[in-house]
Protein backbone atom coordinates (compact mmCIF):
# COMPACT_ATOMS: atom_id res chain seq x y z
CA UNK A 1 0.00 0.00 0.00
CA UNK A 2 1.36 3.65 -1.02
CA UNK A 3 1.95 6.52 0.92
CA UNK A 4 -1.02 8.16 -0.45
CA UNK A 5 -3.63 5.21 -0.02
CA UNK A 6 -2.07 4.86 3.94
CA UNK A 7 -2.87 8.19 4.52
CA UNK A 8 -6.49 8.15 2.96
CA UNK A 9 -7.23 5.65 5.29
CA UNK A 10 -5.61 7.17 8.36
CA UNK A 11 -7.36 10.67 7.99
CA UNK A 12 -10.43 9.23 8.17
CA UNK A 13 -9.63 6.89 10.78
CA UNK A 14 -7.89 9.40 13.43
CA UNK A 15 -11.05 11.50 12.75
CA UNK A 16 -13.13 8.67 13.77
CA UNK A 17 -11.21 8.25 16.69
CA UNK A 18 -11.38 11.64 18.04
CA UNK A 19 -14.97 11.78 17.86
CA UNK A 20 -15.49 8.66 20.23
CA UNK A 21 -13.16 10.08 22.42
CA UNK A 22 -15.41 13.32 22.90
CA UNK A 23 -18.58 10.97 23.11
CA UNK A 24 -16.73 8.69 25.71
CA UNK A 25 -17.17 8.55 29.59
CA UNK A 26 -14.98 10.96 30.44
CA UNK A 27 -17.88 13.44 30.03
CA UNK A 28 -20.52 10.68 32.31
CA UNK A 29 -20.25 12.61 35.82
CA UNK A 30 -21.78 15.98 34.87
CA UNK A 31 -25.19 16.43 33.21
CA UNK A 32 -28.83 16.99 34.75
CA UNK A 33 -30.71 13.80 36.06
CA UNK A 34 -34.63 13.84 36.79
CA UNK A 35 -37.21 12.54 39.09
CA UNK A 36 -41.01 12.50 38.91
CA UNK A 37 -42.21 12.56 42.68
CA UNK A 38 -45.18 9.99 43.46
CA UNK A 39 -47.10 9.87 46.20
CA UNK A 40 -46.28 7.75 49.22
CA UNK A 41 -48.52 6.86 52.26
CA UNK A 42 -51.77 8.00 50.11
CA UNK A 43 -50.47 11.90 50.53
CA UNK A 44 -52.43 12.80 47.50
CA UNK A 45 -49.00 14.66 46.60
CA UNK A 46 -46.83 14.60 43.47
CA UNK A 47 -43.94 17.30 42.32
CA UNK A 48 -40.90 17.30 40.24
CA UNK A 49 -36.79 17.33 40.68
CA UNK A 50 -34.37 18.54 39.03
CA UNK A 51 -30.40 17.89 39.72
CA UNK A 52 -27.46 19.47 38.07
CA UNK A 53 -23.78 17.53 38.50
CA UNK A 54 -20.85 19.99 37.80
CA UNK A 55 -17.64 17.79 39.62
CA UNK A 56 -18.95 17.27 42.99
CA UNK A 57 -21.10 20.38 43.01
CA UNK A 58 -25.44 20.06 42.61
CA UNK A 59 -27.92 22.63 41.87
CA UNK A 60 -30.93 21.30 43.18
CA UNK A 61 -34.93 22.27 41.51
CA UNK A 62 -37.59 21.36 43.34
CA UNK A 63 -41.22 21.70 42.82
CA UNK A 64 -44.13 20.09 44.60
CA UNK A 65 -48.07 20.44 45.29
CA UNK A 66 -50.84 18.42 47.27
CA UNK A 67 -48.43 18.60 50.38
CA UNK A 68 -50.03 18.85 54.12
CA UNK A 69 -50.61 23.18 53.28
CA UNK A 70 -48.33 25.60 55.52
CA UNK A 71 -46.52 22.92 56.98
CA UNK A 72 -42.46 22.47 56.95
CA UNK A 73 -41.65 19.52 54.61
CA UNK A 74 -38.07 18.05 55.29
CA UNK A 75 -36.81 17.08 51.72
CA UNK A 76 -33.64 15.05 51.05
CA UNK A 77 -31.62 13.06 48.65
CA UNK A 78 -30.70 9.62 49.49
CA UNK A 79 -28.38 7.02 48.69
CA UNK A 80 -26.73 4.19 49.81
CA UNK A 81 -24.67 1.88 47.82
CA UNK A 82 -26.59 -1.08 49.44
CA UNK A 83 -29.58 0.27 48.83
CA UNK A 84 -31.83 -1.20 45.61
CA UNK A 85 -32.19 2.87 44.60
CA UNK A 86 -35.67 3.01 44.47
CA UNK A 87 -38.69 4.53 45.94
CA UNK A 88 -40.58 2.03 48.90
CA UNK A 89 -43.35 -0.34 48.72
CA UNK A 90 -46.14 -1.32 50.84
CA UNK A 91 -44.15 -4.66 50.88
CA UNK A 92 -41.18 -2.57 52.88
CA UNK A 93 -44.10 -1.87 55.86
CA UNK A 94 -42.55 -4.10 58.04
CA UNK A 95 -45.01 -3.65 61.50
CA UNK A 96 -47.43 -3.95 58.82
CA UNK A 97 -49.21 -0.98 59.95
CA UNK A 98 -50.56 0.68 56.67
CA UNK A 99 -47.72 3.03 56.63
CA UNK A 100 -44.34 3.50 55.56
CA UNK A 101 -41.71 5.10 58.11
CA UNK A 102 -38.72 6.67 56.99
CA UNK A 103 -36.32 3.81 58.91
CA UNK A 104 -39.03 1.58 56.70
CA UNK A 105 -38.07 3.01 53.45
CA UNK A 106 -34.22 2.49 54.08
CA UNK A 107 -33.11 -0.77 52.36
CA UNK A 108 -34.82 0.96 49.08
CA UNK A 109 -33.70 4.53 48.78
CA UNK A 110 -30.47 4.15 51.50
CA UNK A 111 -29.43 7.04 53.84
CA UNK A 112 -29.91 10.82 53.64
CA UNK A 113 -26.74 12.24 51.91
CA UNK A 114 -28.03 15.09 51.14
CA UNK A 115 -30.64 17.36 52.94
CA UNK A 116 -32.43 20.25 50.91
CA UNK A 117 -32.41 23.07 53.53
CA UNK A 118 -33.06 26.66 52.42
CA UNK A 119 -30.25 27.83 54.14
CA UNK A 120 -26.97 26.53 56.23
CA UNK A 121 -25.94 23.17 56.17
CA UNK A 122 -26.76 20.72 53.61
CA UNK A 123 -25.47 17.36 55.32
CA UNK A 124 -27.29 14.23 56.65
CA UNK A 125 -26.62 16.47 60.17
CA UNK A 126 -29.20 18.77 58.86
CA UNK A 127 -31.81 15.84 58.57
CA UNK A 128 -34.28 17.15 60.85
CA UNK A 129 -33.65 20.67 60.69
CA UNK A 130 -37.24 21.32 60.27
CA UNK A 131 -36.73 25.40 60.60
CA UNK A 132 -34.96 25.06 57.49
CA UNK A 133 -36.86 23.50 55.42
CA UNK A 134 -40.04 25.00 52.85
CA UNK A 135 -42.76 25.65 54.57
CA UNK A 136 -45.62 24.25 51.55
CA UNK A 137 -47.52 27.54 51.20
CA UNK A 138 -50.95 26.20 49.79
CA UNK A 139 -49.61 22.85 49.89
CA UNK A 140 -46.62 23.78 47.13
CA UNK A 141 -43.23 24.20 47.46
CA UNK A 142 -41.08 25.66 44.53
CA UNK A 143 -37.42 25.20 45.86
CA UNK A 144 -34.04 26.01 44.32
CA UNK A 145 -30.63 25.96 45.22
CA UNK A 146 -27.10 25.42 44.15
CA UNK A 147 -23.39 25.31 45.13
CA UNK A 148 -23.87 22.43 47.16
CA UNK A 149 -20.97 20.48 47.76
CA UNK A 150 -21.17 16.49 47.43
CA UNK A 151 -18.75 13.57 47.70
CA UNK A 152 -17.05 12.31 44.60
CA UNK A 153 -19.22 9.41 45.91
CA UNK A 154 -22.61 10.76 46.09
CA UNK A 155 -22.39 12.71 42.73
CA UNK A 156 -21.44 9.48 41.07
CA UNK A 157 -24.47 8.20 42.57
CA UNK A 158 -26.65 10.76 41.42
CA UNK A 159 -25.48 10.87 37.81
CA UNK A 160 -25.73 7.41 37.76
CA UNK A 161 -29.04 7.25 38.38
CA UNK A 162 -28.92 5.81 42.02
CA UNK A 163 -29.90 8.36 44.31
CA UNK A 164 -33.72 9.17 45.54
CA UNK A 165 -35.68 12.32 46.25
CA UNK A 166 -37.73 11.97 48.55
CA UNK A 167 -40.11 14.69 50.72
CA UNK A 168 -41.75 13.87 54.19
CA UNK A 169 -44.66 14.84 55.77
CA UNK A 170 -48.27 13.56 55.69
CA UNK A 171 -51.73 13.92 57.36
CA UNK A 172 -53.08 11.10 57.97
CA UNK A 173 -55.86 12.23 59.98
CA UNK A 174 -56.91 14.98 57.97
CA UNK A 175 -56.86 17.63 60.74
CA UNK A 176 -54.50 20.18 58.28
CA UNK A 177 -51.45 19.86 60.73
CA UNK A 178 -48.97 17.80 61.71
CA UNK A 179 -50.57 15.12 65.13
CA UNK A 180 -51.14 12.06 66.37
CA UNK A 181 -50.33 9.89 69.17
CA UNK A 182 -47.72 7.51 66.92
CA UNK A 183 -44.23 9.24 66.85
CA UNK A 184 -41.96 9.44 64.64
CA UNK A 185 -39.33 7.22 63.82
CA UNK A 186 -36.74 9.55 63.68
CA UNK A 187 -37.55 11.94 66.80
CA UNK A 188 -40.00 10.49 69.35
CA UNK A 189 -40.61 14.07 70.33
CA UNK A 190 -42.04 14.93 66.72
CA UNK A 191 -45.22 12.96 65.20
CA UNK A 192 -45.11 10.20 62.85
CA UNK A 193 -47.11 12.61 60.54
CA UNK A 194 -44.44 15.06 60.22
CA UNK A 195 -41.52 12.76 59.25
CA UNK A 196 -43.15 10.11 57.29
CA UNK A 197 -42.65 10.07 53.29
CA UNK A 198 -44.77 12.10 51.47
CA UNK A 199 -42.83 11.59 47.67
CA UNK A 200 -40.82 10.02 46.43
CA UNK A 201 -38.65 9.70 42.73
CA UNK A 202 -35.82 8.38 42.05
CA UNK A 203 -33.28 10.69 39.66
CA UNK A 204 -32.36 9.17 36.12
CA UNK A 205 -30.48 11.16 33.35
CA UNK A 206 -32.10 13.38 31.58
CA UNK A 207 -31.47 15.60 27.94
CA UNK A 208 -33.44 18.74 29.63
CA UNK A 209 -31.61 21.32 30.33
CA UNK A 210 -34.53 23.70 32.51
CA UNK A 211 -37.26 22.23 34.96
CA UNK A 212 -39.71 20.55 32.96
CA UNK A 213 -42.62 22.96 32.29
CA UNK A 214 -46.48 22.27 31.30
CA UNK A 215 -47.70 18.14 30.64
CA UNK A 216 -45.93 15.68 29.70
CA UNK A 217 -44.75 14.59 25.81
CA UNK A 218 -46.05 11.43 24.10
CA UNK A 219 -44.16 9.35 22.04
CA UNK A 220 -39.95 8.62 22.84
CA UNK A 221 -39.10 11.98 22.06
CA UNK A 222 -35.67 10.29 23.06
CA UNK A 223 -32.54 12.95 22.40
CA UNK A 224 -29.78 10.53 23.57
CA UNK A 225 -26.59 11.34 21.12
CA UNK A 226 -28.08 14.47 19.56
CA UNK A 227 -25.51 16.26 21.54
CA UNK A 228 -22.98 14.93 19.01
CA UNK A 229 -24.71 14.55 15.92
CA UNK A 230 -22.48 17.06 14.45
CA UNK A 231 -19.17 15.10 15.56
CA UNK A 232 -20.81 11.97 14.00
CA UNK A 233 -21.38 13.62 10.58
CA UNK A 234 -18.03 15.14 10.67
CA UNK A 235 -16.33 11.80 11.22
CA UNK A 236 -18.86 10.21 8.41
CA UNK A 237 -17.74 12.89 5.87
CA UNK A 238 -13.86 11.90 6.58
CA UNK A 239 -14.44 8.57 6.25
CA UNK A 240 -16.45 9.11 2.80
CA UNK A 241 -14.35 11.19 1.55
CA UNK A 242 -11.20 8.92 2.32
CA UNK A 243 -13.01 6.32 0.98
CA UNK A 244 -13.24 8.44 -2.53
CA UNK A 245 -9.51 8.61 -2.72
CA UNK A 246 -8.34 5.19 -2.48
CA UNK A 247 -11.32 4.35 -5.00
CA UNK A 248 -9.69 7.49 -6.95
CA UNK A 249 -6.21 5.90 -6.86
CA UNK A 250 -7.04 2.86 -7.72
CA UNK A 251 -8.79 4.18 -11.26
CA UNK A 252 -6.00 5.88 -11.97
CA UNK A 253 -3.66 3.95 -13.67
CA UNK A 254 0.10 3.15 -12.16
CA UNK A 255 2.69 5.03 -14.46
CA UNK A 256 5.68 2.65 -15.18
């Protein structure tokens, strides 16, 4: 093979290359992930999260309505690498009582990691930090924040797909507030009500880059690889056109 024909081939090839190493993991950690929050415990509730990855720094969107109305709602991410990352069952009601605990919902959505206060701390110290959590004015909460710092560990997680949302508080009873003679789980000095989970999603990747807005789409609507369509079709072209001039050379015929 001649000089010329080797580097037809290699052009293309190199190009090629260079593309798949844009498109490889390297790029995996950062990138938005999305959960659609379902009720637990009958709450009547549903919302919508939102988590940017940027190293081992989040930005956290949170929007929810049908909550237990001017209550605090503690709201945290969770993940434990024993856990089966998922949201709880009925089947995970282990006093069989009709309701899940938070201690209950463990071996599916793992520890607190993260805890989505307003303000201060952000840690699984800040779990019960009621005073800094959203208060669900009409029973929504619309909550936003970012800088917070993570483990290398927990933003794997959450890009991965691994980590839960959930929110807590319920009303079991109806009477607009936070009662009840069964305490909580967490803090025998609070009511079950308050610290039970209310929601629950767990975070998946997503191609969005804004807080979903209005209903749903039908259909896939999948945009996986769009992102580098344009390195694909760059890479196709040098292959094509390398592929012209060996077939070129090879018409042309060999002077002697």
């Amino acid at each position: 093979m001649n000089r010329i024909t080797r580097a037809a081939l290699a052009a293309p090839a190199m190009g090629l290359v260079g593309v798949l190493a844009l498109g490889g993991p390297a790029f995996a950690a950062d990138g938005s992930v999305q959960a659609q929050l379902s009720q637990l415990n009958g709450s009547g509730a549903s919302g919508t999260s939102m988590v940017t990855v940027s190293g081992t720094t989040i930005t956290v969107n949170l929007a929810a309505r049908g909550l237990v109305a001017d209550q605090p709602h503690a709201a945290h991410i969770h993940f434990g690498a024993d856990a089966r990352h998922e949201c709880p069952t009925m089947a995970d009601d282990t006093d069989k009582n009709g309701h899940l605990n938070t201690t209950e919902g463990g071996p599916a959505y793992g520890p607190v990691v993260v805890s989505l206060t307003k303000t201060g701390d952000t840690s699984a110290k800040s779990v019960l930090a009621i005073d800094r959590y959203d208060t669900a004015n009409g029973g929504k909460i619309s909550y936003e924040r970012g800088s917070i710092t993570v483990s290398q560990e927990v933003a794997d997680a959450i890009s991965n797909g691994q980590a839960v949302v959930v929110v807590h508080g319920v009303d079991y009873n109806h009477d607009g507030k936070y009662s009840g003679t069964a305490k909580s789980d967490l803090d025998p000095k609070l009511p079950t009500e308050a610290t039970d989970p209310a929601i629950c999603g767990v975070l998946s990747a997503s191609q969005m880059g804004a807080m979903p807005n209005g209903g749903a789409a039908t259909g896939d609507g999948s945009t996986t690889g769009i992102e580098y369509a344009g390195l694909i079709a760059a890479g196709s072209i040098a292959l094509l056109t390398g592929a012209a001039l060996v077939s070129r050379r090879r018409l042309v015929p060999t002077r002697r």
